[in-house]
N, C-alpha and C. Protein backbone atom coordinates (compact mmCIF):
# COMPACT_ATOMS: atom_id res chain seq x y z
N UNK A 1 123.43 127.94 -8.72
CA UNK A 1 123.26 128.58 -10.03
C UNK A 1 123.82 129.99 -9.99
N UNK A 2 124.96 129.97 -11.06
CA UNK A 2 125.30 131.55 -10.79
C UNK A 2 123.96 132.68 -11.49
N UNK A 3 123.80 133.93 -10.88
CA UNK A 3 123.33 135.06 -10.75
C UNK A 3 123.87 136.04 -11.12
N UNK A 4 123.21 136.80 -12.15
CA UNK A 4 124.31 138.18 -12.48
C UNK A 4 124.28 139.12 -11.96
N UNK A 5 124.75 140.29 -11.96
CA UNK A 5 124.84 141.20 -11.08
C UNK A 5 123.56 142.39 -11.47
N UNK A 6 122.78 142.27 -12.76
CA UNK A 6 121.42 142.69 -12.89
C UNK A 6 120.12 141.92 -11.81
N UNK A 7 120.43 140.35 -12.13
CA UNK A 7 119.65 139.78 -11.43
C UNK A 7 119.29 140.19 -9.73
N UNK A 8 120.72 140.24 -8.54
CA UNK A 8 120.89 140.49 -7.66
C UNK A 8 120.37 141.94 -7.36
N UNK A 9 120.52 143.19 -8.38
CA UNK A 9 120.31 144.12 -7.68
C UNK A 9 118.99 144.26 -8.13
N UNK A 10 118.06 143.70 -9.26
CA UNK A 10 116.55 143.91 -8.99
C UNK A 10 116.04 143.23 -8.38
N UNK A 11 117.04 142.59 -7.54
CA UNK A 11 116.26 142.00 -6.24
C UNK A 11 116.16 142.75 -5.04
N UNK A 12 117.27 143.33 -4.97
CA UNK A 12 117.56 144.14 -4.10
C UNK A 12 116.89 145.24 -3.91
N UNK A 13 116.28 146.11 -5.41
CA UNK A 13 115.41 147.29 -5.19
C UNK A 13 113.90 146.74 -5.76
N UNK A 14 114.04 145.64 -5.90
CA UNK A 14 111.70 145.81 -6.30
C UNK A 14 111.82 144.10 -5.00
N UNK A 15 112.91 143.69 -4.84
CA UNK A 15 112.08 142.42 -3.46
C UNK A 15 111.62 141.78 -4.28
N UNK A 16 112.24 141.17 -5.34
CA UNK A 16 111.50 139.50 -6.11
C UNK A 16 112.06 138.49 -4.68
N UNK A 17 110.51 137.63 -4.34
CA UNK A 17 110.84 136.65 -3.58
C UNK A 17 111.73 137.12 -2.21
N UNK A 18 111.35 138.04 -1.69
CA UNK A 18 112.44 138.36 -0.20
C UNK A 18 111.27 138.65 0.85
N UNK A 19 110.20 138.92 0.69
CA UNK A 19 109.36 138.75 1.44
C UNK A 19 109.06 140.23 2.00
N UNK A 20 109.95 140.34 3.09
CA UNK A 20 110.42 141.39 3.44
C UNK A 20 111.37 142.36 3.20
N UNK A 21 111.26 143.88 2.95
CA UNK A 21 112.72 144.02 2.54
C UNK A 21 113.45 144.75 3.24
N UNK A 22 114.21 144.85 3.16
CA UNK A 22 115.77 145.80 4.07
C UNK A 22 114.56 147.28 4.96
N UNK A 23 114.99 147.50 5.82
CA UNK A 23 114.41 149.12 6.44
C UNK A 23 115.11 149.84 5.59
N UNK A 24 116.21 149.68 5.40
CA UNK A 24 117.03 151.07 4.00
C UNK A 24 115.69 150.92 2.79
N UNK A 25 115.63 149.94 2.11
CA UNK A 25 114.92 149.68 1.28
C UNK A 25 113.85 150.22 0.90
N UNK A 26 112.81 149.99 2.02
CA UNK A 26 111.83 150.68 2.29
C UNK A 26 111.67 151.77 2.40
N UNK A 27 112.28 152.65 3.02
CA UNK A 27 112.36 153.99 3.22
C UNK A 27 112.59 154.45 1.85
N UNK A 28 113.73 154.38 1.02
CA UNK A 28 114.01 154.41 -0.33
C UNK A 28 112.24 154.41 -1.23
N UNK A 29 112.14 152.94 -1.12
CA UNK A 29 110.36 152.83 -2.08
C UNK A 29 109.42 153.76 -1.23
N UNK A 30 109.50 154.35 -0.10
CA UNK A 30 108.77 155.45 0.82
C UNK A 30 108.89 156.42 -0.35
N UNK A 31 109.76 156.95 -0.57
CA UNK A 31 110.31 158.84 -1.02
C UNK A 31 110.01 158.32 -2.61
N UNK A 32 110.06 157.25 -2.83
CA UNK A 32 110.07 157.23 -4.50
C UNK A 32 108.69 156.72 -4.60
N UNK A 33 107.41 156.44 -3.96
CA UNK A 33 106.08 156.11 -4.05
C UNK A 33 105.58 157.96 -4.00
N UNK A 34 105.87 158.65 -3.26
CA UNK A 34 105.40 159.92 -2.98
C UNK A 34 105.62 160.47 -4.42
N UNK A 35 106.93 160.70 -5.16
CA UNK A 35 106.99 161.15 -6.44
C UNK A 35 106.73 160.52 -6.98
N UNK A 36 105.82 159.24 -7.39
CA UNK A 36 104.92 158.76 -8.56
C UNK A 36 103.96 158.93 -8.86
N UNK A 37 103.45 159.08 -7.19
CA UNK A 37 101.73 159.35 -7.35
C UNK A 37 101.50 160.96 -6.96
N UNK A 38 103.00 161.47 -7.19
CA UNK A 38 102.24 163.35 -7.63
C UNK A 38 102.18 163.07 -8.75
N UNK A 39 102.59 162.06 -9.96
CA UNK A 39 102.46 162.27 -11.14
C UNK A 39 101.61 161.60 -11.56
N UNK A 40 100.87 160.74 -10.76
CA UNK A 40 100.26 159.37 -11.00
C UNK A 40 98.88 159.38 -10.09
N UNK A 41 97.91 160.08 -10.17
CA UNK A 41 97.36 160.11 -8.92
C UNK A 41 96.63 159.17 -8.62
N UNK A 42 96.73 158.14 -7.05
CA UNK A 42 95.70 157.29 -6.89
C UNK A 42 94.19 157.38 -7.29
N UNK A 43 93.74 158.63 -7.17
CA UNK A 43 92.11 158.36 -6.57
C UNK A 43 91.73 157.69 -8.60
N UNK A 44 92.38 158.29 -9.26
CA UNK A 44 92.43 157.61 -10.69
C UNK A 44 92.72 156.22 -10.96
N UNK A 45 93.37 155.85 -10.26
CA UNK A 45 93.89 154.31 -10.55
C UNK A 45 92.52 153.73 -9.52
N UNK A 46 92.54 153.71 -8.16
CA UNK A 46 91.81 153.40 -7.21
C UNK A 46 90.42 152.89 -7.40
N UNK A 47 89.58 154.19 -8.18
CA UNK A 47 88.56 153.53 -8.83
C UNK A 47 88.08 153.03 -9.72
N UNK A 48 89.12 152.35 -10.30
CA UNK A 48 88.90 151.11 -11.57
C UNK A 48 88.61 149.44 -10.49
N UNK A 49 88.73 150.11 -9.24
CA UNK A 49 88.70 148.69 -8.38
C UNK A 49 87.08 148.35 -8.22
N UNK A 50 86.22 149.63 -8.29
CA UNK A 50 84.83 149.29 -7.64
C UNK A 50 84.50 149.19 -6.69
N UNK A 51 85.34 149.56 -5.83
CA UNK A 51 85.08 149.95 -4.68
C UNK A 51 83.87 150.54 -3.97
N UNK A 52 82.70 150.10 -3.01
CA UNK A 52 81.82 150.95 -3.06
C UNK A 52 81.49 151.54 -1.64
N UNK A 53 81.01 152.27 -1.71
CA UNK A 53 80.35 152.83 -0.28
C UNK A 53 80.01 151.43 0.99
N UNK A 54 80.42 151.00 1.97
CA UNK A 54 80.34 150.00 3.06
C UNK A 54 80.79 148.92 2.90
N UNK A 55 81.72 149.00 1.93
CA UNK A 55 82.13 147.68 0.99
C UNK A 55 83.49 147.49 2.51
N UNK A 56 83.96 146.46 2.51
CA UNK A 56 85.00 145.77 3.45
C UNK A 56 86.11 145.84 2.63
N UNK A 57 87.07 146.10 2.46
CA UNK A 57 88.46 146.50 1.70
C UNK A 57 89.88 146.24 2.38
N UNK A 58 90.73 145.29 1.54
CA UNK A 58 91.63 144.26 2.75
C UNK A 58 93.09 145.22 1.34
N UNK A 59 93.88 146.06 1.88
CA UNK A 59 94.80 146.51 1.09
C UNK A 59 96.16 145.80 1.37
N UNK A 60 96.27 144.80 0.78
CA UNK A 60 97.40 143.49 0.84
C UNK A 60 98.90 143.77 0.30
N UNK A 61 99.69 144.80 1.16
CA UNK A 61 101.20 144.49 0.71
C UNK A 61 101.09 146.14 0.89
N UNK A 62 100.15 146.60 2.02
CA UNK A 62 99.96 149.11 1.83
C UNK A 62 101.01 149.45 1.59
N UNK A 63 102.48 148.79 2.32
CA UNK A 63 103.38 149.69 1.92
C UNK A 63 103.01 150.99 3.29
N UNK A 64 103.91 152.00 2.43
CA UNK A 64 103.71 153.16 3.68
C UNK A 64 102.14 153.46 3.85
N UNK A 65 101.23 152.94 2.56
CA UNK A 65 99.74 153.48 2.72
C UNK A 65 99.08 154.69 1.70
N UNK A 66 99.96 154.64 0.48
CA UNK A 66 99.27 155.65 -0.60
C UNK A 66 97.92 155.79 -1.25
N UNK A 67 97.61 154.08 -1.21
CA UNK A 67 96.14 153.98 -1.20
C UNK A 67 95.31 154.02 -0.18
N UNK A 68 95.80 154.45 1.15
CA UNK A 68 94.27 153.75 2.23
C UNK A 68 93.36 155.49 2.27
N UNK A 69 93.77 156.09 1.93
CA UNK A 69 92.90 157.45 2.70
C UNK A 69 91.84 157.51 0.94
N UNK A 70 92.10 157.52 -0.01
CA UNK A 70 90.99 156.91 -1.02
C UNK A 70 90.35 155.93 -0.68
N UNK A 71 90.89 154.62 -0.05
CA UNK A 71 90.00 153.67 -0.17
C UNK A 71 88.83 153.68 1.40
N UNK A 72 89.47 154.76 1.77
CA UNK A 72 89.04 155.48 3.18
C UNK A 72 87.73 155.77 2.68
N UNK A 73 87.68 156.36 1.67
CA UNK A 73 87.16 157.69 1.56
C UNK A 73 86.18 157.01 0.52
N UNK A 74 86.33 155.96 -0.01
CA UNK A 74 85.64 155.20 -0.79
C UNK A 74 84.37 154.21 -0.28
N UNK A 75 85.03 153.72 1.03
CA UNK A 75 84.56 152.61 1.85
C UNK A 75 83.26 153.75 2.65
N UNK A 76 83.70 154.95 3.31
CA UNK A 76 82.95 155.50 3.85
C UNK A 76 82.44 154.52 5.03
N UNK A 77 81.95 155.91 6.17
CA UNK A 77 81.97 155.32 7.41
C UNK A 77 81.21 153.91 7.51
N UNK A 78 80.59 153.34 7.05
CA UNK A 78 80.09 151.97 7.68
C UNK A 78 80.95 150.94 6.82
N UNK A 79 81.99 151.72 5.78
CA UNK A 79 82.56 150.53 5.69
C UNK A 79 83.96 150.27 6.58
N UNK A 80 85.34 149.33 5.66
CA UNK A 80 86.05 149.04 6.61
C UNK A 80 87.49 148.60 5.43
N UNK A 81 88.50 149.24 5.99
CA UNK A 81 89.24 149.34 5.35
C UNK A 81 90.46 148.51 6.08
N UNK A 82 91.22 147.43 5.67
CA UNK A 82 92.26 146.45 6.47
C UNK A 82 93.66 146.89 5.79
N UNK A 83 94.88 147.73 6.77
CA UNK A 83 95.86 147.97 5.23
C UNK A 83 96.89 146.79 6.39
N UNK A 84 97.36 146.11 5.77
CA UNK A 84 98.26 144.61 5.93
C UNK A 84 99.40 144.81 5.03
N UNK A 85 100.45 144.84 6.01
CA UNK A 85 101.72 144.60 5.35
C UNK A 85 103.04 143.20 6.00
N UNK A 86 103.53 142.98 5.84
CA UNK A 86 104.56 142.34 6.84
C UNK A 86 105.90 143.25 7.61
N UNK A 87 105.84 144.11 7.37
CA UNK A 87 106.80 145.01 7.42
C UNK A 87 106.15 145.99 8.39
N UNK A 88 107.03 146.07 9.28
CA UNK A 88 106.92 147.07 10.91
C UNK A 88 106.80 148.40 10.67
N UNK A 89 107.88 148.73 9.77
CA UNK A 89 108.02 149.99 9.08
C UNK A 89 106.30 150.61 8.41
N UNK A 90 105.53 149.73 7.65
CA UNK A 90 104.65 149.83 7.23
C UNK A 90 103.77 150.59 7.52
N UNK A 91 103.90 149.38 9.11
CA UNK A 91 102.42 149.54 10.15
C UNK A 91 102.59 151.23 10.96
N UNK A 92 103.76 151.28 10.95
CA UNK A 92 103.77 153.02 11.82
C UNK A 92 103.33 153.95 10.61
N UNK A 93 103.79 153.61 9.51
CA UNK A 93 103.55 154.54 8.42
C UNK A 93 101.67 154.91 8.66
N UNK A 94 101.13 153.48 8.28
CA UNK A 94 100.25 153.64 8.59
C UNK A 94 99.27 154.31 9.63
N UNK A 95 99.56 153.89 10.99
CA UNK A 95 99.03 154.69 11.80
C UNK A 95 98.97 155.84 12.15
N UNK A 96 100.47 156.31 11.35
CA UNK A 96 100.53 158.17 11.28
C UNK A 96 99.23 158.69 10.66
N UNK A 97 99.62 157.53 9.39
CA UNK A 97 98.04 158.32 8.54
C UNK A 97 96.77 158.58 8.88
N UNK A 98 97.08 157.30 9.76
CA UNK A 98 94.95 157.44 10.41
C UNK A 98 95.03 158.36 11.54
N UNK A 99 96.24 158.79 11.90
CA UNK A 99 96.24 159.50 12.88
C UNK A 99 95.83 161.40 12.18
N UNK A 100 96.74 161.50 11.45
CA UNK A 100 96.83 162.46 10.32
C UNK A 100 95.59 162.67 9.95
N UNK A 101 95.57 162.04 8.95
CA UNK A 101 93.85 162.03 8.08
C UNK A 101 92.56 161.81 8.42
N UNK A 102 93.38 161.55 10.06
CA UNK A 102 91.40 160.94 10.60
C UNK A 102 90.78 159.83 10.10
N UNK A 103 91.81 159.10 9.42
CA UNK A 103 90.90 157.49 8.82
C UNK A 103 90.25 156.68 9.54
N UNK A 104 88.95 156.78 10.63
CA UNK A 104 88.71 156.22 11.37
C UNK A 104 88.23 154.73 10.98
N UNK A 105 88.08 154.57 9.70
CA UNK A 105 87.60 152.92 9.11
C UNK A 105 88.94 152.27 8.73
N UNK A 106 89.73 153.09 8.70
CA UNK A 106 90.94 151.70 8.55
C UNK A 106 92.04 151.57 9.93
N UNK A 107 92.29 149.64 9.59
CA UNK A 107 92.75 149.44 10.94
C UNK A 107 94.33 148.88 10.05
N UNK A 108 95.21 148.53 10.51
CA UNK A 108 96.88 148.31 10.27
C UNK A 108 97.08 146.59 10.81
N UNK A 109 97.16 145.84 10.47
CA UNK A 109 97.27 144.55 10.18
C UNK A 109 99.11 143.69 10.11
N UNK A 110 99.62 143.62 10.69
CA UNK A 110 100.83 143.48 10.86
C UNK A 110 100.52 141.94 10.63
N UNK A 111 100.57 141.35 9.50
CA UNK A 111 101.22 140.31 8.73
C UNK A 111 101.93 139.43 9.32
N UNK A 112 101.74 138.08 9.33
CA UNK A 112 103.08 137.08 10.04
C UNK A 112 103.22 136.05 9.00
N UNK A 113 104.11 136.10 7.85
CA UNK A 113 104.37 135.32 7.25
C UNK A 113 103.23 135.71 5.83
N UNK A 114 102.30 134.44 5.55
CA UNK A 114 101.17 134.23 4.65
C UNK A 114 100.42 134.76 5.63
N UNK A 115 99.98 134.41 6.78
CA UNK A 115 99.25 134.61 7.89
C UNK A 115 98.37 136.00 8.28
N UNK A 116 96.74 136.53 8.34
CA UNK A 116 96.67 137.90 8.67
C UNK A 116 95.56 137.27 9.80
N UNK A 117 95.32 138.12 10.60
CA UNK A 117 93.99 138.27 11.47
C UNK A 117 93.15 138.85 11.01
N UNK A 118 92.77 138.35 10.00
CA UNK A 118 91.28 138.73 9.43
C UNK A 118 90.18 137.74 9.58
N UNK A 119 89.07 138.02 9.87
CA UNK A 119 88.39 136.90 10.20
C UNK A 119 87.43 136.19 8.61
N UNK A 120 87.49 134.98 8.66
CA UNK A 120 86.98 134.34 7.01
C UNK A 120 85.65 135.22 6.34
N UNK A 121 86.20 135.09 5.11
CA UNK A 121 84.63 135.80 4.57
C UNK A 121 84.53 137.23 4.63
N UNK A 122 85.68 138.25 4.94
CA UNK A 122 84.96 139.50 5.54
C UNK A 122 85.02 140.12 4.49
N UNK A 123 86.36 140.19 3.19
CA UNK A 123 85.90 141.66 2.32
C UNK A 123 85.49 141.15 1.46
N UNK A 124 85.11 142.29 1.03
CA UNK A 124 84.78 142.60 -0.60
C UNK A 124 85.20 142.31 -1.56
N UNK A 125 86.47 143.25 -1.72
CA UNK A 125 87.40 143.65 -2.47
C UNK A 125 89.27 143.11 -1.71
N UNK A 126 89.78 142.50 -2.07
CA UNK A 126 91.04 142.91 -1.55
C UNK A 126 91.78 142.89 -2.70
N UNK A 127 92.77 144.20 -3.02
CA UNK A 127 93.82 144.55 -3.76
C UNK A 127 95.14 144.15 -2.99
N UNK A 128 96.09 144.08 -4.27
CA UNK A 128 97.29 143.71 -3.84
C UNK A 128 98.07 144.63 -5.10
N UNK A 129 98.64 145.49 -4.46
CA UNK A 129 99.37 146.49 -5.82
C UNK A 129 100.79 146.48 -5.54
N UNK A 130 101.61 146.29 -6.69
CA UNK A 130 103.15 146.34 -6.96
C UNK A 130 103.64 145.25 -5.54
N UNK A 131 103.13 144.15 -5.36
CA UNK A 131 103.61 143.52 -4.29
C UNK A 131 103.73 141.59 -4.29
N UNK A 132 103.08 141.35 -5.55
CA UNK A 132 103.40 140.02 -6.16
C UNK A 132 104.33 139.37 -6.16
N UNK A 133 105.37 140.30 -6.88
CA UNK A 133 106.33 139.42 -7.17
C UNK A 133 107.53 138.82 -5.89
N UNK A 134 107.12 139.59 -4.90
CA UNK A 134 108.14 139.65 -3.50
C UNK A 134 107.50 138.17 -2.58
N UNK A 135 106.41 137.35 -3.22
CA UNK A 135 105.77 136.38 -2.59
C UNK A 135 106.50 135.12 -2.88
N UNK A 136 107.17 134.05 -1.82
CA UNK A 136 107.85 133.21 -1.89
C UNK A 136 107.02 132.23 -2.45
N UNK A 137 106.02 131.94 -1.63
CA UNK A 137 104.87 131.20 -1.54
C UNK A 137 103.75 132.08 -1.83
N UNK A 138 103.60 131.22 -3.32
CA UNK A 138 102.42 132.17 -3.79
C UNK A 138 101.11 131.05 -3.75
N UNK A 139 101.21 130.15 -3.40
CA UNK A 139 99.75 129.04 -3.20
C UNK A 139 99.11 129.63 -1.86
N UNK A 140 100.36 129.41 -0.71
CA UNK A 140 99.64 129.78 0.44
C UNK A 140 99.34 131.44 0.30
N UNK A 141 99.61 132.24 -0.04
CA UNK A 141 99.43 133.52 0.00
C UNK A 141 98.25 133.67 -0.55
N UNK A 142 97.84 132.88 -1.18
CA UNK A 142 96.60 133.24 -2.59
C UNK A 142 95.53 132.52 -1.57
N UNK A 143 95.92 131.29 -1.00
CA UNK A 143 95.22 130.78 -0.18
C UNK A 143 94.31 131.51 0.85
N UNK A 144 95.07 132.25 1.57
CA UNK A 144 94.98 132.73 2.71
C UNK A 144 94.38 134.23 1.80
N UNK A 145 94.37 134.81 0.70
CA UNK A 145 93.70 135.57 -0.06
C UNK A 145 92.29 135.82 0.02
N UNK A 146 92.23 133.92 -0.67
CA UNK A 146 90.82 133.82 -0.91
C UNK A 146 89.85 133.10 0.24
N UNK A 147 90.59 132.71 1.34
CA UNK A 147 89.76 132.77 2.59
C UNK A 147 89.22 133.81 3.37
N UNK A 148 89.91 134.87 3.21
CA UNK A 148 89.32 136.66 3.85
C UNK A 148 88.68 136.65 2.78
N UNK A 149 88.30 136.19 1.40
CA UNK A 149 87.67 137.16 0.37
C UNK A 149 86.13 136.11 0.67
N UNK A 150 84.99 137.24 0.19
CA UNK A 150 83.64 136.82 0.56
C UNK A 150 83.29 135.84 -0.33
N UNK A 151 82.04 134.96 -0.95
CA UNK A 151 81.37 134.78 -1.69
C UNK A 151 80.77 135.82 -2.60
N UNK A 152 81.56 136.01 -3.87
CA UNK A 152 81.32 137.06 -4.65
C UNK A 152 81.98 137.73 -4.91
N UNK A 153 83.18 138.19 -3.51
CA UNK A 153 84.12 139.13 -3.61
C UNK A 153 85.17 138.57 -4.40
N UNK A 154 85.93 140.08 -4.92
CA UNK A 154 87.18 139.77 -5.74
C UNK A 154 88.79 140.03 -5.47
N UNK A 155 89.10 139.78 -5.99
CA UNK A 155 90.81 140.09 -5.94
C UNK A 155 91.08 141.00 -7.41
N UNK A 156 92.12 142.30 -6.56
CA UNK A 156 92.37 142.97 -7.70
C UNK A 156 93.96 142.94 -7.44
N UNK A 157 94.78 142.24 -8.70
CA UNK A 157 96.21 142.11 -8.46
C UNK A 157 97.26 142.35 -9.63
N UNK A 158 98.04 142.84 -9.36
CA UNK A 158 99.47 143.57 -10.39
C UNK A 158 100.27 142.25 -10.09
N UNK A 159 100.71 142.43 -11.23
CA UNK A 159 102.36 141.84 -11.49
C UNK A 159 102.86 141.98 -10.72
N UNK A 160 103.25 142.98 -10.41
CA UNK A 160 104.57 143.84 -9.84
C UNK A 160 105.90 143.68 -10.73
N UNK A 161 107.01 142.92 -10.42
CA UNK A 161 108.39 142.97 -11.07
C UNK A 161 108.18 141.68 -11.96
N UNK A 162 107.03 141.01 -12.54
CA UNK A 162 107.55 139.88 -13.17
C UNK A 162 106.43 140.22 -14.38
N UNK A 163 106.42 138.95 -15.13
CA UNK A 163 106.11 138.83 -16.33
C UNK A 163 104.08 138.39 -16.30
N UNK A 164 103.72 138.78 -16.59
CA UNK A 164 102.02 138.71 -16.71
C UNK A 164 101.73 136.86 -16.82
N UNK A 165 102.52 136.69 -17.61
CA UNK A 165 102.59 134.86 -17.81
C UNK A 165 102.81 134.17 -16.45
N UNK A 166 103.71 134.45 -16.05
CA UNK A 166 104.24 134.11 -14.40
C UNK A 166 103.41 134.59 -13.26
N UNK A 167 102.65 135.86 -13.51
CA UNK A 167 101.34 135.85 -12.53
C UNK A 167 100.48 134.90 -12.78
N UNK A 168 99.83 134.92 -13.89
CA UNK A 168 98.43 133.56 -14.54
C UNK A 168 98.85 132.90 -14.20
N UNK A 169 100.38 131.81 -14.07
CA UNK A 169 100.81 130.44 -14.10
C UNK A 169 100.16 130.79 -12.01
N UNK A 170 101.07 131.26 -11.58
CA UNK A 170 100.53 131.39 -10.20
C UNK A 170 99.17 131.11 -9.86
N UNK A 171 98.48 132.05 -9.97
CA UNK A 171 97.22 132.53 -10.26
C UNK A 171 96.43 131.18 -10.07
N UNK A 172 96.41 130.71 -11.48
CA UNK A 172 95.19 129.18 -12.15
C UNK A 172 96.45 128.12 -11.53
N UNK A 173 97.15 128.15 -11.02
CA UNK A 173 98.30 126.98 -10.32
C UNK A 173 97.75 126.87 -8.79
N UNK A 174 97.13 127.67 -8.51
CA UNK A 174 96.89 128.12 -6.82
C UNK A 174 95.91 127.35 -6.26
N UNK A 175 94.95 127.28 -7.67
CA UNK A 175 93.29 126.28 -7.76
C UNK A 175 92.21 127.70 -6.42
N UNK A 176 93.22 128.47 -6.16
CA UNK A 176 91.89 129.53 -5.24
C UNK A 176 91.62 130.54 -6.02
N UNK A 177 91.93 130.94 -7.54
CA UNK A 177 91.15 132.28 -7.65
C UNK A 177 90.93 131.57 -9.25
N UNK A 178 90.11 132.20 -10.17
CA UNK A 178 89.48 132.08 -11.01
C UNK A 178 89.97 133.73 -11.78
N UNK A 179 90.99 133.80 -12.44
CA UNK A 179 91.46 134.84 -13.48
C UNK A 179 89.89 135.33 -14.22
N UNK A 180 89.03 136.82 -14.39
CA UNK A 180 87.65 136.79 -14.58
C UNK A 180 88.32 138.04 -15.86
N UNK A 181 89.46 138.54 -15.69
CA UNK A 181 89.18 139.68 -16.60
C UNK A 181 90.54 140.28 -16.34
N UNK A 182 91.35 141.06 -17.06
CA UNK A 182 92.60 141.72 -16.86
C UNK A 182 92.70 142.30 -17.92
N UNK A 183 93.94 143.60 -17.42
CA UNK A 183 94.07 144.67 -18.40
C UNK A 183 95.48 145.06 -18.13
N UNK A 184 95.91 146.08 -18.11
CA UNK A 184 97.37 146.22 -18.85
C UNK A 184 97.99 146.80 -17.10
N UNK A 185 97.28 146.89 -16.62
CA UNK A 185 98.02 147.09 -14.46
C UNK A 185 97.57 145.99 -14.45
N UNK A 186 95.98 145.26 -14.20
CA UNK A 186 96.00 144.42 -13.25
C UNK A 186 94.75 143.53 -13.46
N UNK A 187 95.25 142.03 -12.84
CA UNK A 187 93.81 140.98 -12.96
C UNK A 187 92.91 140.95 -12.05
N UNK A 188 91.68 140.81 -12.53
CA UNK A 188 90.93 141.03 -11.51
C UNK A 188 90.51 139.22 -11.09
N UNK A 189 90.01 139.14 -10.34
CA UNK A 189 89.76 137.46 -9.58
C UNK A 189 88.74 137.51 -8.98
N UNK A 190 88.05 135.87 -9.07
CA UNK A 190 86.92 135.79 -8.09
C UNK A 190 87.65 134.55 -7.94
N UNK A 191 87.36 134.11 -6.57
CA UNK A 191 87.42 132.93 -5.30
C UNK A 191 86.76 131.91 -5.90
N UNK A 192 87.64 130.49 -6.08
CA UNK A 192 87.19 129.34 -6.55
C UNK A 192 86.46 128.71 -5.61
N UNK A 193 86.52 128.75 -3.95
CA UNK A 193 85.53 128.62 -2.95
C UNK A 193 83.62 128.70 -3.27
N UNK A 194 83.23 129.37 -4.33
CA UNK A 194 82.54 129.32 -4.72
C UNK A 194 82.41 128.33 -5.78
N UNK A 195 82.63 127.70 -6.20
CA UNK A 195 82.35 127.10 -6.94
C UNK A 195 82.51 125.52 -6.23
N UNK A 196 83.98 125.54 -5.33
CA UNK A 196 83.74 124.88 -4.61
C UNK A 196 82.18 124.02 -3.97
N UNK A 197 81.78 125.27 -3.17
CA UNK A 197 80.75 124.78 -2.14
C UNK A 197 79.45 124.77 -3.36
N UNK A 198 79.34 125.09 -4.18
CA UNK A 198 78.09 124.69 -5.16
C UNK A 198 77.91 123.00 -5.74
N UNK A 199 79.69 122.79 -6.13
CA UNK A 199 79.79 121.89 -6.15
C UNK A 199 79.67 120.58 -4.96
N UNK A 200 79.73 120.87 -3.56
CA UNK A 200 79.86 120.17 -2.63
C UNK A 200 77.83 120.21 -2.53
N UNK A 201 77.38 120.97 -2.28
CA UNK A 201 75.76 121.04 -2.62
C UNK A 201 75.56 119.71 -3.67
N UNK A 202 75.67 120.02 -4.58
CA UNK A 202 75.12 119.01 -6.09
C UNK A 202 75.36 117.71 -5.59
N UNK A 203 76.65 117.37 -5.15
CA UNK A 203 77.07 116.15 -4.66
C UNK A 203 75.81 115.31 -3.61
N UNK A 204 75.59 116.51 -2.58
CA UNK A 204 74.96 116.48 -1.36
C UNK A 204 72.84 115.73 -1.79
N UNK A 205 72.97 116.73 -2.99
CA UNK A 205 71.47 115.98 -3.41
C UNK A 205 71.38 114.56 -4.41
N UNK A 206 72.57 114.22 -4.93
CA UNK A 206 72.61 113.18 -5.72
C UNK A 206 72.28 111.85 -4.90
């Protein structure tokens, strides 16, 4: 199928479907994340998530890490902050920071594929910001989402480069998250796993 030459290069600078992107690339979305959020400041966006004091917090796609020292700072010491990227580049970014900022609750998660070392059930909350649309496989990704996410816990997720219609189709296509509420950044989700195992109960007493 031919491709136009718009198509190719917003692939090239927002990563629709590439998974990973170029080290040029990155570095580039590095210097241009720093001048958004002087104009844009996280700790404003951050707490529309609900985030609370000991809460477990899985930051899915950190990037260099603009959100972890809020969600640091949110989670507070007994909680626990996971920033996961697939990208190598990421993970040093990261560790500067905790090195820097003293983030002693968050740990750097180097990604293999869909794949994280998180153990089932652990957060709270996991966000996924401006990093959607770069997902090849969005069943297993959502999958592997809503297996780290608790009973109760939610998913807070952006578009990123695509169309709000094309997230939902994902989304309620995945059969793991349950669309609960959305607004003009982002949907919020609860884990169909619950409903799941209620349902596997009912069965169990019939």
């Amino acid at each position: 199928m031919f491709q136009s030459q718009d198509f190719i290069m917003k692939n090239i600078l927002f990563g629709n479907e590439v998974e990973r992107m170029p080290d040029s690339v990155f570095w580039i979305m590095k210097q241009l994340f720093k001048l958004f959020y002087l104009i844009k400041p996280v700790d404003k966006y951050i707490i529309r998530f609900g985030i609370k004091n000991g809460d477990t917090v899985v930051d899915y796609g950190c990037g260099p890490g603009a959100f972890l020292k809020s969600a640091s700072i949110l989670t507070g010491e007994t909680g626990m902050v996971y920033a996961v990227d697939l990208h190598e580049m990421a993970i040093s970014s990261v560790n500067k920071l905790i090195e820097k900022d003293k983030l002693k609750n968050v740990k750097p998660i180097l990604a293999i594929g869909n794949s994280v070392s998180i153990p089932d059930n652990a957060a709270d909350i996991v966000y996924a910001i401006d990093m959607f649309h770069m997902v090849r496989d969005s069943d297993s990704f959502l999958k592997e989402l809503c297996r780290i996410t608790k009973n109760g816990g939610k998913l807070i997720i952006e578009d990123g480069h695509q169309p709000r219609t094309l997230s939902r189709e994902k989304i309620t296509g995945s059969g793991s998250w349950k669309i609960t509420s959305e607004n003009k950044r982002f949907m919020e989700c609860s884990p169909i796993k619950i409903i799941r195992q209620a349902s596997s109960l009912n069965k169990a007493f019939e």
